[in-house]
C-alpha atoms as a PDB file:
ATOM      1  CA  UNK A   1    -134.592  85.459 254.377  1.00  0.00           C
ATOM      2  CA  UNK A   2    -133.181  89.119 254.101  1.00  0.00           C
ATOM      3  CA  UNK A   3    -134.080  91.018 250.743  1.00  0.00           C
ATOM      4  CA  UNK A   4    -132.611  94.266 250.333  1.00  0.00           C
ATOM      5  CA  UNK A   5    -135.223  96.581 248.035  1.00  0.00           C
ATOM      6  CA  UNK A   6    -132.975  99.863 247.093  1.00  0.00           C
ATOM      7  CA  UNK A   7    -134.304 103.743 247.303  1.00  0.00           C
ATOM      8  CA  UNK A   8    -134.024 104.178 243.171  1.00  0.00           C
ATOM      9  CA  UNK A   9    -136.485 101.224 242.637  1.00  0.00           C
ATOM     10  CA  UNK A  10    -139.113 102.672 244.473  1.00  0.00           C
ATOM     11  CA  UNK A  11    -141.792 104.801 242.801  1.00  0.00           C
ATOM     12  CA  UNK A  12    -141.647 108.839 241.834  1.00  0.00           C
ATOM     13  CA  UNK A  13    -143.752 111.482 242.006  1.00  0.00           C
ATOM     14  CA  UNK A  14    -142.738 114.982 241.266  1.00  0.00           C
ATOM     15  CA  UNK A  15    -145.616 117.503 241.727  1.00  0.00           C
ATOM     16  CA  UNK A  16    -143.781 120.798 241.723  1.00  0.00           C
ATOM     17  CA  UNK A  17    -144.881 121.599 244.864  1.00  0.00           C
ATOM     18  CA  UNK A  18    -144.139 117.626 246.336  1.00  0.00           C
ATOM     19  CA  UNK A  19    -141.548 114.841 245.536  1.00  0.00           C
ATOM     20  CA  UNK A  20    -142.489 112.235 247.054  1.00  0.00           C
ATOM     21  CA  UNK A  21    -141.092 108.414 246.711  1.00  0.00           C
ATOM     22  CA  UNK A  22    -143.467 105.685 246.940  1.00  0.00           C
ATOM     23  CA  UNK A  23    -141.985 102.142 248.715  1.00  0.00           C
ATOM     24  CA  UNK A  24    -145.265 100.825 247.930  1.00  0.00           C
ATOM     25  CA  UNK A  25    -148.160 101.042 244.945  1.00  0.00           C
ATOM     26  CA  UNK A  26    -150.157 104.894 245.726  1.00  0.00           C
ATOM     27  CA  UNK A  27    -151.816 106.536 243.595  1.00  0.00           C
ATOM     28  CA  UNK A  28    -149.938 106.695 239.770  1.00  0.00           C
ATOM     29  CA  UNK A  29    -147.615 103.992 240.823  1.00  0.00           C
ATOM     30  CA  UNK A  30    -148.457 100.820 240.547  1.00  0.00           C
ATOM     31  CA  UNK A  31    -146.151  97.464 241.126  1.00  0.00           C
ATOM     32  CA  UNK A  32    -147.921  94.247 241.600  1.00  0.00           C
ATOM     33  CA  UNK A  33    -144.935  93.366 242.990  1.00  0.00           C
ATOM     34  CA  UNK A  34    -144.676  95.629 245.869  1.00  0.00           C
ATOM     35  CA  UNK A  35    -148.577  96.392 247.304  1.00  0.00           C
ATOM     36  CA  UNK A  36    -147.323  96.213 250.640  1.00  0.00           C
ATOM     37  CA  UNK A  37    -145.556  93.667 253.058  1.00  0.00           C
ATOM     38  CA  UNK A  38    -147.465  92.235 255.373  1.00  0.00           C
ATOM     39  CA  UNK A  39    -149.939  94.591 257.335  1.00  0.00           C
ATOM     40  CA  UNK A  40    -147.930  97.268 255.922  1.00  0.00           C
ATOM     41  CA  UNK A  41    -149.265  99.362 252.891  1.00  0.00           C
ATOM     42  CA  UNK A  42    -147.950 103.019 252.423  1.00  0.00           C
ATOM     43  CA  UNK A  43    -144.365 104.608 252.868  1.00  0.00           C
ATOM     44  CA  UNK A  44    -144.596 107.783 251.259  1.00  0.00           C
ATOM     45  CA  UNK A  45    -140.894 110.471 251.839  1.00  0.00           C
ATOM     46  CA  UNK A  46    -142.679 113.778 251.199  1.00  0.00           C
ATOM     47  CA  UNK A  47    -140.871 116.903 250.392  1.00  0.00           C
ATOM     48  CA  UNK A  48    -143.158 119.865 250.730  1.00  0.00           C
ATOM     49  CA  UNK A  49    -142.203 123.064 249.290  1.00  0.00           C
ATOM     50  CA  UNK A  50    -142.936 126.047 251.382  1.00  0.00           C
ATOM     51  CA  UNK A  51    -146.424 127.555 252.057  1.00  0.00           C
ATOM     52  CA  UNK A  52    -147.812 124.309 250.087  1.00  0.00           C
ATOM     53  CA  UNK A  53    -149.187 121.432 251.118  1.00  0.00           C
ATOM     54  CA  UNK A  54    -152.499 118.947 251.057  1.00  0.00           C
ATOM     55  CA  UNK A  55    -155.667 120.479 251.038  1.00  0.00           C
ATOM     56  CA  UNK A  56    -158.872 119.125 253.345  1.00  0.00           C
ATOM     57  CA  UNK A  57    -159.062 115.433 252.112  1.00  0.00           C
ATOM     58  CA  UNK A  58    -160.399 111.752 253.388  1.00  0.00           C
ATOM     59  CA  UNK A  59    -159.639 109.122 254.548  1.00  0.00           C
ATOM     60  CA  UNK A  60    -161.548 105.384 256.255  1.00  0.00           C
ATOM     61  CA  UNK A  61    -160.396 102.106 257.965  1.00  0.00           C
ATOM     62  CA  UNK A  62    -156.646 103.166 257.661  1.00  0.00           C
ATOM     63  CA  UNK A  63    -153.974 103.669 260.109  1.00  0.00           C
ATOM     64  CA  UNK A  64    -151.991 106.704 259.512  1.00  0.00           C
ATOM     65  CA  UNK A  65    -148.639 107.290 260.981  1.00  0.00           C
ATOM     66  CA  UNK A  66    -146.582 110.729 260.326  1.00  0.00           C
ATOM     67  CA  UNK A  67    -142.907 110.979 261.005  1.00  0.00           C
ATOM     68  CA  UNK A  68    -141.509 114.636 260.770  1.00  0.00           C
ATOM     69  CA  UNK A  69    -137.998 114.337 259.211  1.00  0.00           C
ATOM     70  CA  UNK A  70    -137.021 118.131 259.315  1.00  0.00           C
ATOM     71  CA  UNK A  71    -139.085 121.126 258.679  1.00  0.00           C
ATOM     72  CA  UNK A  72    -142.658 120.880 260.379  1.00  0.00           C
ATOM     73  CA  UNK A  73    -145.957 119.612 259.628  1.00  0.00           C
ATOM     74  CA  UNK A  74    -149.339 121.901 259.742  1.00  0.00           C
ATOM     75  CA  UNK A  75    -151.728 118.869 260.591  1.00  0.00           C
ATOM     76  CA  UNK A  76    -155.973 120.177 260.841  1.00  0.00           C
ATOM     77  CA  UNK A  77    -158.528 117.224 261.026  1.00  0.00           C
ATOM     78  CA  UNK A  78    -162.634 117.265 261.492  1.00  0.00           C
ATOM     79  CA  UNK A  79    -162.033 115.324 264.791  1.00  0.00           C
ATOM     80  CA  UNK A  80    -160.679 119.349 266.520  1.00  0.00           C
ATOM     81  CA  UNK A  81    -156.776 118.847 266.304  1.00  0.00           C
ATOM     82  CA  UNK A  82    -155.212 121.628 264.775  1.00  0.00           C
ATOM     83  CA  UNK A  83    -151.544 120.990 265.969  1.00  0.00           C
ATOM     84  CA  UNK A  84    -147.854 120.952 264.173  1.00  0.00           C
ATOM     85  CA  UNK A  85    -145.495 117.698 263.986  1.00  0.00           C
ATOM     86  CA  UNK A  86    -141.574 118.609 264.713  1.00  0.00           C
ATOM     87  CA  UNK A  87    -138.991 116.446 264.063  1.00  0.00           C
ATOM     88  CA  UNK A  88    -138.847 113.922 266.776  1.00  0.00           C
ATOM     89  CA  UNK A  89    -142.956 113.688 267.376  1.00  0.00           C
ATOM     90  CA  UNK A  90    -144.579 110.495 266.116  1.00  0.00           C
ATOM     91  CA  UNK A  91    -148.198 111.269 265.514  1.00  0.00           C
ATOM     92  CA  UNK A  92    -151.203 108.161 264.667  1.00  0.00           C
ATOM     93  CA  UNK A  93    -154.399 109.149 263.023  1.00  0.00           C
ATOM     94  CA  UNK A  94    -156.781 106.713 262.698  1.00  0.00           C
ATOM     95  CA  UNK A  95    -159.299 106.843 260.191  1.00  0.00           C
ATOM     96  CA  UNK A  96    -161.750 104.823 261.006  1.00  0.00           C
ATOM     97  CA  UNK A  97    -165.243 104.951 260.218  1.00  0.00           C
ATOM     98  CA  UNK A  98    -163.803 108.547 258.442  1.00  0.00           C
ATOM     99  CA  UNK A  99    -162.258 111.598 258.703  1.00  0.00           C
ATOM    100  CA  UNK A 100    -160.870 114.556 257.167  1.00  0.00           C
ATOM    101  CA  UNK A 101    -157.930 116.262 257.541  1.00  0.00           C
ATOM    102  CA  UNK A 102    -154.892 118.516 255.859  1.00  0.00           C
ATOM    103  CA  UNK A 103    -151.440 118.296 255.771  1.00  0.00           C
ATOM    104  CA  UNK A 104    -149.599 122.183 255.275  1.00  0.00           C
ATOM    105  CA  UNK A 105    -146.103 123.261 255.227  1.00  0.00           C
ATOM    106  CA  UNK A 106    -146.710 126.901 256.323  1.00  0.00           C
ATOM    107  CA  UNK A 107    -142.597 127.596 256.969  1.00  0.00           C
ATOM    108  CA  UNK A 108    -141.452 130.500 254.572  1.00  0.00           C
ATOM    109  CA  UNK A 109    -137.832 129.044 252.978  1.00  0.00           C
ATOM    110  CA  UNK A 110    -138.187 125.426 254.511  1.00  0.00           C
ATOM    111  CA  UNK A 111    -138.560 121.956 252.913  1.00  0.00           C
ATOM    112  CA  UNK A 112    -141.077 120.218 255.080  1.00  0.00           C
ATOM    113  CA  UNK A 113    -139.517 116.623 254.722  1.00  0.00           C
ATOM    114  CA  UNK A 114    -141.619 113.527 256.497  1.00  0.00           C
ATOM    115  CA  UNK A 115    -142.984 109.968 256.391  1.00  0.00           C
ATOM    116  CA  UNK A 116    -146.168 109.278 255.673  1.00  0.00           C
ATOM    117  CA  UNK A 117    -146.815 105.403 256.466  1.00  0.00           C
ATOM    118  CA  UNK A 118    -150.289 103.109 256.514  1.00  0.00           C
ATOM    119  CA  UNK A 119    -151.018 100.512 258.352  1.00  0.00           C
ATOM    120  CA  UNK A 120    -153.740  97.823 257.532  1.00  0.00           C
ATOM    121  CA  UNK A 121    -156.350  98.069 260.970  1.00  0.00           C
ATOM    122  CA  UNK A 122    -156.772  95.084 263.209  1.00  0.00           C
ATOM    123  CA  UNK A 123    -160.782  96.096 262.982  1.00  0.00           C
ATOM    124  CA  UNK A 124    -162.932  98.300 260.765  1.00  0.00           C
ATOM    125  CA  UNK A 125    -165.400 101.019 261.637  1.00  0.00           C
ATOM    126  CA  UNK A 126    -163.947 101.894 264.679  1.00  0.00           C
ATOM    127  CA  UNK A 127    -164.076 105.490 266.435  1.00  0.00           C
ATOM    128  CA  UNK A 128    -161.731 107.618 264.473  1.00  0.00           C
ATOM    129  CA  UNK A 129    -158.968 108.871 267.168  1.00  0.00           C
ATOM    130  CA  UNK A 130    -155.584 110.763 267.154  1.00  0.00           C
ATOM    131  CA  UNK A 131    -152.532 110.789 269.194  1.00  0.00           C
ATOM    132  CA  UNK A 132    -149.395 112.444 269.251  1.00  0.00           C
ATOM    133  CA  UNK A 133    -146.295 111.851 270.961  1.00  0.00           C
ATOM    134  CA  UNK A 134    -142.383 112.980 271.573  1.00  0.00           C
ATOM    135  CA  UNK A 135    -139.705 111.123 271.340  1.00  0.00           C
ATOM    136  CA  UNK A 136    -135.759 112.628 272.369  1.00  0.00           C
ATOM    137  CA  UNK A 137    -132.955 112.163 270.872  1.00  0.00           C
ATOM    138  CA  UNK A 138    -131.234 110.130 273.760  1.00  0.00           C
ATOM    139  CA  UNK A 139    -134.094 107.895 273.758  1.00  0.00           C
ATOM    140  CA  UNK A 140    -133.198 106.536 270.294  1.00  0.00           C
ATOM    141  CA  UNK A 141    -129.278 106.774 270.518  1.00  0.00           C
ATOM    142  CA  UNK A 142    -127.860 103.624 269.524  1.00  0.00           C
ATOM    143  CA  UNK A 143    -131.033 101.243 270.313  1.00  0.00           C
ATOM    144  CA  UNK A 144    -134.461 100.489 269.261  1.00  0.00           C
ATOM    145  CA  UNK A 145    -136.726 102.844 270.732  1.00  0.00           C
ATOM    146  CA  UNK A 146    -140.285 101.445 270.560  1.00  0.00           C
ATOM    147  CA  UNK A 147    -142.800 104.348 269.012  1.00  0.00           C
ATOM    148  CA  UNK A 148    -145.763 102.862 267.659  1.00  0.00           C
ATOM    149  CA  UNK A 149    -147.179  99.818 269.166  1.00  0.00           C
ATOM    150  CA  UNK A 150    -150.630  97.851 269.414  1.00  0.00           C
ATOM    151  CA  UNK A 151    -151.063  98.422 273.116  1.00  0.00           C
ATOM    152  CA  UNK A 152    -149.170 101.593 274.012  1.00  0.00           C
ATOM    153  CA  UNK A 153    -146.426  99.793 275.713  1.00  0.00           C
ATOM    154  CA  UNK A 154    -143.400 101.364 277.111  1.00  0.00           C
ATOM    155  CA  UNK A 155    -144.867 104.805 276.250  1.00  0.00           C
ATOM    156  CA  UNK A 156    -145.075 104.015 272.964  1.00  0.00           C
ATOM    157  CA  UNK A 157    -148.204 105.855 270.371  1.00  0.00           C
ATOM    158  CA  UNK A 158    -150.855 103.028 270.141  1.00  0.00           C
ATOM    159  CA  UNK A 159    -152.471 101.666 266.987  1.00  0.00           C
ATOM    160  CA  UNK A 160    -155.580  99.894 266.280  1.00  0.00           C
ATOM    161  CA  UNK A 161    -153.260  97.260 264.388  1.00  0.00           C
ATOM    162  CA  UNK A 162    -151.309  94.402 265.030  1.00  0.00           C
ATOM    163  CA  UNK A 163    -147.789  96.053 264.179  1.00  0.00           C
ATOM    164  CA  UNK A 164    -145.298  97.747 266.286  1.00  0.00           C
ATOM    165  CA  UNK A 165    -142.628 100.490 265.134  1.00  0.00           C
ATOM    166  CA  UNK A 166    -139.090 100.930 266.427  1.00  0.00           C
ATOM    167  CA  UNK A 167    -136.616 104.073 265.766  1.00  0.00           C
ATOM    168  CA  UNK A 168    -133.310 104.392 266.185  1.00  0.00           C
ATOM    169  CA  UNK A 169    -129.705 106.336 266.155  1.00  0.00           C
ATOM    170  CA  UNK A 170    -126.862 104.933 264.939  1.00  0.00           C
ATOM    171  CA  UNK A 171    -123.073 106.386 264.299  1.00  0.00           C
ATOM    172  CA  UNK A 172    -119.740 104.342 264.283  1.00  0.00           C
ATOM    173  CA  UNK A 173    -119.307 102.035 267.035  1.00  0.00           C
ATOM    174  CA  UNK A 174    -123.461 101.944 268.290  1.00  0.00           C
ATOM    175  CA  UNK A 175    -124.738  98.655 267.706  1.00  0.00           C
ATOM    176  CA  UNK A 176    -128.488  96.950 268.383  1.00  0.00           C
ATOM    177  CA  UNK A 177    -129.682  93.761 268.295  1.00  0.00           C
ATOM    178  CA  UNK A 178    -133.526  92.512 267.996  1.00  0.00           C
ATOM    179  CA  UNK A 179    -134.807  89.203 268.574  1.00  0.00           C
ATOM    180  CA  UNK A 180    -137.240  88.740 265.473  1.00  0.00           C
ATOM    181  CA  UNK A 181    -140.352  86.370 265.701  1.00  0.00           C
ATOM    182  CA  UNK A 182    -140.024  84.124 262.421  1.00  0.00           C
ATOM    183  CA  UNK A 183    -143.548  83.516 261.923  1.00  0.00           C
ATOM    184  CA  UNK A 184    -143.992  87.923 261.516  1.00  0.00           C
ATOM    185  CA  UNK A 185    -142.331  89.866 258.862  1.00  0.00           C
ATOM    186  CA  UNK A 186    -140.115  92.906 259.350  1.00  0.00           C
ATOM    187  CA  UNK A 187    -139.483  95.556 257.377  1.00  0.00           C
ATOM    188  CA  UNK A 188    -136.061  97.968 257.979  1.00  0.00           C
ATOM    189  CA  UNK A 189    -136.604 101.571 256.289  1.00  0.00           C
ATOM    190  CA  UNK A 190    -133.077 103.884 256.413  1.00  0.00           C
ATOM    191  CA  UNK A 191    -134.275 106.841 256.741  1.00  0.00           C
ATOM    192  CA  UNK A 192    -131.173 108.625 256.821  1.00  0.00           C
ATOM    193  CA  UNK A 193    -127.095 107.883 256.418  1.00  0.00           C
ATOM    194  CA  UNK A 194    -125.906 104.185 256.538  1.00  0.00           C
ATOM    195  CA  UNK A 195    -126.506 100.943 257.954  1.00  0.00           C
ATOM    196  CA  UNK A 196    -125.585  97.371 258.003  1.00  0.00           C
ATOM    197  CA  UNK A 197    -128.836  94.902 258.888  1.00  0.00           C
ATOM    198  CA  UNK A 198    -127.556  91.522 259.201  1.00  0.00           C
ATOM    199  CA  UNK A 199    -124.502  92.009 256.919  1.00  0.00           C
ATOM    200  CA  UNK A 200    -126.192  93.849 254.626  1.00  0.00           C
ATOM    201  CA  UNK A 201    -125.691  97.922 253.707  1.00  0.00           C
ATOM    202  CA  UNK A 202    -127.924  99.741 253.598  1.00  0.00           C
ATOM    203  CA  UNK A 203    -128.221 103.555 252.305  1.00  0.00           C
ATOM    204  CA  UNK A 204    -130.885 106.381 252.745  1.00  0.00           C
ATOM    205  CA  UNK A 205    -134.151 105.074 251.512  1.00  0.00           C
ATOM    206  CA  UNK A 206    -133.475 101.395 251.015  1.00  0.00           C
ATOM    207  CA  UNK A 207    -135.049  98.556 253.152  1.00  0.00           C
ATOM    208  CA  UNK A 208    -134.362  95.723 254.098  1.00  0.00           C
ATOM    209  CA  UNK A 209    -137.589  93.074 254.136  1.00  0.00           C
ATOM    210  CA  UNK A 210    -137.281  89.649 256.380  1.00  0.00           C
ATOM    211  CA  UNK A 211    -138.787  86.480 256.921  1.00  0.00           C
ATOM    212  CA  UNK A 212    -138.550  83.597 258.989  1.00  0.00           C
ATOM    213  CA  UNK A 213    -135.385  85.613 260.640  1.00  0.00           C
ATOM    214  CA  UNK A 214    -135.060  85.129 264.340  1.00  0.00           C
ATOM    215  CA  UNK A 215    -132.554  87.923 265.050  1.00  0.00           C
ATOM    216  CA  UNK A 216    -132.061  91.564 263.133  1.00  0.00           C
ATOM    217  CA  UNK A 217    -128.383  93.193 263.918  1.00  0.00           C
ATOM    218  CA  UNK A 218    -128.320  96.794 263.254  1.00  0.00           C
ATOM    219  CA  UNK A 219    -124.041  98.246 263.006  1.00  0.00           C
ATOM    220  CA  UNK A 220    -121.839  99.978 261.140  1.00  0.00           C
ATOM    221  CA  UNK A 221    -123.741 103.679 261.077  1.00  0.00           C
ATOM    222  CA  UNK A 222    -122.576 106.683 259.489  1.00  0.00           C
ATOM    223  CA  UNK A 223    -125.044 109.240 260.810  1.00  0.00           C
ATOM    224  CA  UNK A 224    -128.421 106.637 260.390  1.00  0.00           C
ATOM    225  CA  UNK A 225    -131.715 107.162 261.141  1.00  0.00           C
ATOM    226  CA  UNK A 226    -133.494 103.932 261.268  1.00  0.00           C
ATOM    227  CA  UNK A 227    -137.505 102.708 261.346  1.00  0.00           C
ATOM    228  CA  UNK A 228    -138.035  98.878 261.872  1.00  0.00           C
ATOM    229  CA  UNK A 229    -141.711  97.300 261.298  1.00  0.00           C
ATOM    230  CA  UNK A 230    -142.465  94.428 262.921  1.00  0.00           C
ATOM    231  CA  UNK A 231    -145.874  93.068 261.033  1.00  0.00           C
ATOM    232  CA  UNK A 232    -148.250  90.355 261.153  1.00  0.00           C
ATOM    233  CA  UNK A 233    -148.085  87.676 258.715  1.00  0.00           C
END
């Protein structure tokens, strides 16, 4: 089963200083209906307004994946990395037993525009631990470039979680396909542009959420930037 869940139904936030659209309940949203899918519980798209951002906060037993859209990301946590996220950098925090951290946009005249995505952990308390990795252009053209993975396979940023994350580029003419396990549950986010998945379009910010699918066909992009989840049960 394919269910398409479209960018004006998720949640809003507008701070002034950050917009940022919620796919699942966070903080003043709440949906019983959407509180995650699967091992999957946060997709925040951030806008931060220059020289703003989040100030020294916590966070435990969490997961926490940043994906830099455009601008750039200020990111300073108690574990000693003080370091900035670029477009095309995939960086995994995990939380752990705890840490702190902040999140600035210190460009003058630039939108810092990212992901911020949780992922349930496969085990509590562990050593908190960061990791931060690039990821070119050609790597993503027109396939499924694996990014985030539960055993750092094919270069990919490892997570203490059973999930995996794919990226990829599509414009007319580029075409993927992904043979799906139908006892997991995978979760398409457009970033960016447009997208069929299976048949169905998609636009920038909608997803597409399956189950019991045994085969995910990505075609038909105009300019489309493209995450795909694949989640435990």
């Amino acid at each position: 089963m394919l269910t398409v869940r479209k960018s004006q139904d998720r949640g809003y936030a507008d701070h002034g200083w950050l917009q940022s659209f919620h796919s699942f309940s966070f903080a003043g949203y709440h949906d019983p209906r959407h509180m995650g899918f699967g091992n999957l519980r946060v997709i925040n798209e951030d806008r931060i307004a220059p020289g703003m951002g989040f100030g020294t906060h916590g966070h435990r037993d969490m997961e926490i994946i940043s994906y830099v859209l455009s601008g750039e990301l200020a990111h300073k946590d108690s574990m000693g990395n003080v370091t900035a996220i670029p477009p095309g950098e995939v960086q995994r925090m995990s939380a752990g037993t705890g840490v702190m951290h902040s999140e600035f946009n210190h460009a003058e005249g630039q939108t810092t525009h990212f992901l911020q995505i949780w992922i349930l952990p496969r085990a509590q308390g562990v050593e908190p631990g960061y990791e931060q990795k690039a990821f070119p252009l050609e790597e993503k053209r027109g396939t499924l470039r694996l990014v985030v993975s539960g055993d750092g396979a094919q270069g990919s940023v490892s997570i203490n979680a059973d999930a995996a994350l794919h990226a990829g580029l599509f414009d007319a003419g580029e075409s993927a396909a992904m043979a799906l396990d139908p006892a997991r549950k995978y979760y398409v986010h457009l970033v960016r542009g447009r997208l069929h998945a299976n048949g169905q379009p998609l636009a920038a910010g909608d997803a597409a959420l399956l189950t019991g699918e045994q085969r995910l066909v990505l075609d038909q992009g105009e300019d489309a930037e493209v995450l795909v989840f694949d989640l435990e049960p």
